[in-house]
Protein backbone atom coordinates (compact mmCIF):
# COMPACT_ATOMS: atom_id res chain seq x y z
CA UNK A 1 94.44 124.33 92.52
CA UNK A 2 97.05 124.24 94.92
CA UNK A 3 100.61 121.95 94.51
CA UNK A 4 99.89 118.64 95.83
CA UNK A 5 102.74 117.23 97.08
CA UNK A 6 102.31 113.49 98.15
CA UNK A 7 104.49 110.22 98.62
CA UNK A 8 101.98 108.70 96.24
CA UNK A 9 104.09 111.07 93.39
CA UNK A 10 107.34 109.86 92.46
CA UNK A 11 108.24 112.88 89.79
CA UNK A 12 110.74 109.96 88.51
CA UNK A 13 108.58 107.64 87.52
CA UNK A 14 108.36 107.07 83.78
CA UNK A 15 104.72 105.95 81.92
CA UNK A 16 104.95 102.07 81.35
CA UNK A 17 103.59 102.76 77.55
CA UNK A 18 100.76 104.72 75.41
CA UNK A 19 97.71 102.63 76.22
CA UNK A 20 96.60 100.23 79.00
CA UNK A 21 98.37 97.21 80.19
CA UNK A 22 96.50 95.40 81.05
CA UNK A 23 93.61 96.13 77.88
CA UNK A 24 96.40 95.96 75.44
CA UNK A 25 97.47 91.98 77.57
CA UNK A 26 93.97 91.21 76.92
CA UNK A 27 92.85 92.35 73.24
CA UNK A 28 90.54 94.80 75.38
CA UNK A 29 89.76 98.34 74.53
CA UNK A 30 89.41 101.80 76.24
CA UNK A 31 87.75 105.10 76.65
CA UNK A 32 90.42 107.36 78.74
CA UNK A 33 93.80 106.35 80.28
CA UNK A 34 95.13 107.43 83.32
CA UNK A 35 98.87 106.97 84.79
CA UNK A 36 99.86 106.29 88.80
CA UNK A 37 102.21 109.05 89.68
CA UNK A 38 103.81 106.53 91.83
CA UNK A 39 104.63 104.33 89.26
CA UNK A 40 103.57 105.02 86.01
CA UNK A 41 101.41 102.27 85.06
CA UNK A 42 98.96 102.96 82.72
CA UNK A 43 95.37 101.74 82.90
CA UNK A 44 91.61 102.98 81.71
CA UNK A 45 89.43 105.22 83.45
CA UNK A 46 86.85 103.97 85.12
CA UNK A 47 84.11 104.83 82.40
CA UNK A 48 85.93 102.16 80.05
CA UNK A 49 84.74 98.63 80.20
CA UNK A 50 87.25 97.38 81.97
CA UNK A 51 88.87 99.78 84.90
CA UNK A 52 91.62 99.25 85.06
CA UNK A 53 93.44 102.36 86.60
CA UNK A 54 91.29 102.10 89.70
CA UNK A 55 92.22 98.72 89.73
CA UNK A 56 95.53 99.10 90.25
CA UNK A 57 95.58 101.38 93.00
CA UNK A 58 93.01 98.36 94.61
CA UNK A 59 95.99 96.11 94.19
CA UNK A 60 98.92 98.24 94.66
CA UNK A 61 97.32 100.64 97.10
CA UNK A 62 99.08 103.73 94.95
CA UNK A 63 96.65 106.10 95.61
CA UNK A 64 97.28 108.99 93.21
CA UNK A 65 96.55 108.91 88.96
CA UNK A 66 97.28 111.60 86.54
CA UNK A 67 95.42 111.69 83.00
CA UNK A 68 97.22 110.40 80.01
CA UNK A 69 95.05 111.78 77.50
CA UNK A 70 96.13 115.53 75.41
CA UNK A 71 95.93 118.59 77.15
CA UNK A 72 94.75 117.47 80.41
CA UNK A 73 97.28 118.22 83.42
CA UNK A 74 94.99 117.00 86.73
CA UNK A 75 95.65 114.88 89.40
CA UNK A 76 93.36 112.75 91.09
CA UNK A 77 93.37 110.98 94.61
CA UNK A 78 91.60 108.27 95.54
CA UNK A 79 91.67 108.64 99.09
CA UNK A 80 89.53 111.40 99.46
CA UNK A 81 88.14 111.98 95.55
CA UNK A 82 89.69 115.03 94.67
CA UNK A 83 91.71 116.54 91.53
CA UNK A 84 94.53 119.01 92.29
CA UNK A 85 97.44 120.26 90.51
CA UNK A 86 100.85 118.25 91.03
CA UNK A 87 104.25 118.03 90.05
CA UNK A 88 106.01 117.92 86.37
CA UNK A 89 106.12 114.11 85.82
CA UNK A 90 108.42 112.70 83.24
CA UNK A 91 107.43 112.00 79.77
CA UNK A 92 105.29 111.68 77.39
CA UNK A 93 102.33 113.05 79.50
CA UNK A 94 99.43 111.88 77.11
CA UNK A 95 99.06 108.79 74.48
CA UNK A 96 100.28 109.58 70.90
CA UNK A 97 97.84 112.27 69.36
CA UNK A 98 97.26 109.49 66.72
CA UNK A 99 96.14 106.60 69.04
CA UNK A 100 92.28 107.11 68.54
CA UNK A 101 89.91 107.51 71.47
CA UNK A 102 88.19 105.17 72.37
CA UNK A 103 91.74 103.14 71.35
CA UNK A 104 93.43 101.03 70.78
CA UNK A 105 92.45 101.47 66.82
CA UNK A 106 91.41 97.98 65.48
CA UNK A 107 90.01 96.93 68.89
CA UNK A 108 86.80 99.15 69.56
CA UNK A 109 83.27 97.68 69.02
CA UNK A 110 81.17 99.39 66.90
CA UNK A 111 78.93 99.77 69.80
CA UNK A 112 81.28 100.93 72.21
CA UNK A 113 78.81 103.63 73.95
CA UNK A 114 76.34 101.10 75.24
CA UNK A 115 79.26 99.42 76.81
CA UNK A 116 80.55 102.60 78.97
CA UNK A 117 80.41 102.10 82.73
CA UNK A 118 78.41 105.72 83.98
């Protein structure tokens, strides 16, 4: 993958915690997280009950997530569905290696797989 370079990336933009606002607001619980790379808010991927990452770029119109989760460097753009490679954001890059996943630990259903959007 190329270097995406994008005014929807603002390499200065700092993750706005370790697990989704809006989920962690609302007792809810997630399956991935995902961070806007133009402002670092962090929601859950659209597979999690809720959706909020996608969301957020409804709302905001910020058009370009990273992942939040270990090991995973990708972008993705809503505007046109792809993943590429982008810039060095700041950070911590991923949730702590001991927030569970699905997380937040305490909050997650027994049944949490039925509940999965596909």
């Amino acid at each position: 993958m190329n270097i995406h370079r994008d005014d929807n990336i603002d390499p200065t933009a700092v993750p706005t915690g370790s697990g989704c606002v809006e989920c962690l607001q609302s007792g809810q619980w997630w399956l991935h997280l995902r961070r806007c790379a133009r402002c670092g808010h962090i929601g859950c991927c659209d597979t999690s009950p809720n959706r909020h990452a996608t969301a957020h770029f409804r709302q905001t119109g910020h058009a370009v997530i990273a992942s939040f989760e270990p090991g995973e460097r990708w972008f993705y753009d809503y505007r046109n569905g792809k993943a590429f490679a982008g810039p060095e954001l700041p950070g911590p890059h991923a949730h702590p290696l001991d927030q569970p996943v699905p997380g937040p630990a305490g909050r997650v259903p027994d049944h949490w797989e039925d509940l999965l959007n596909n």
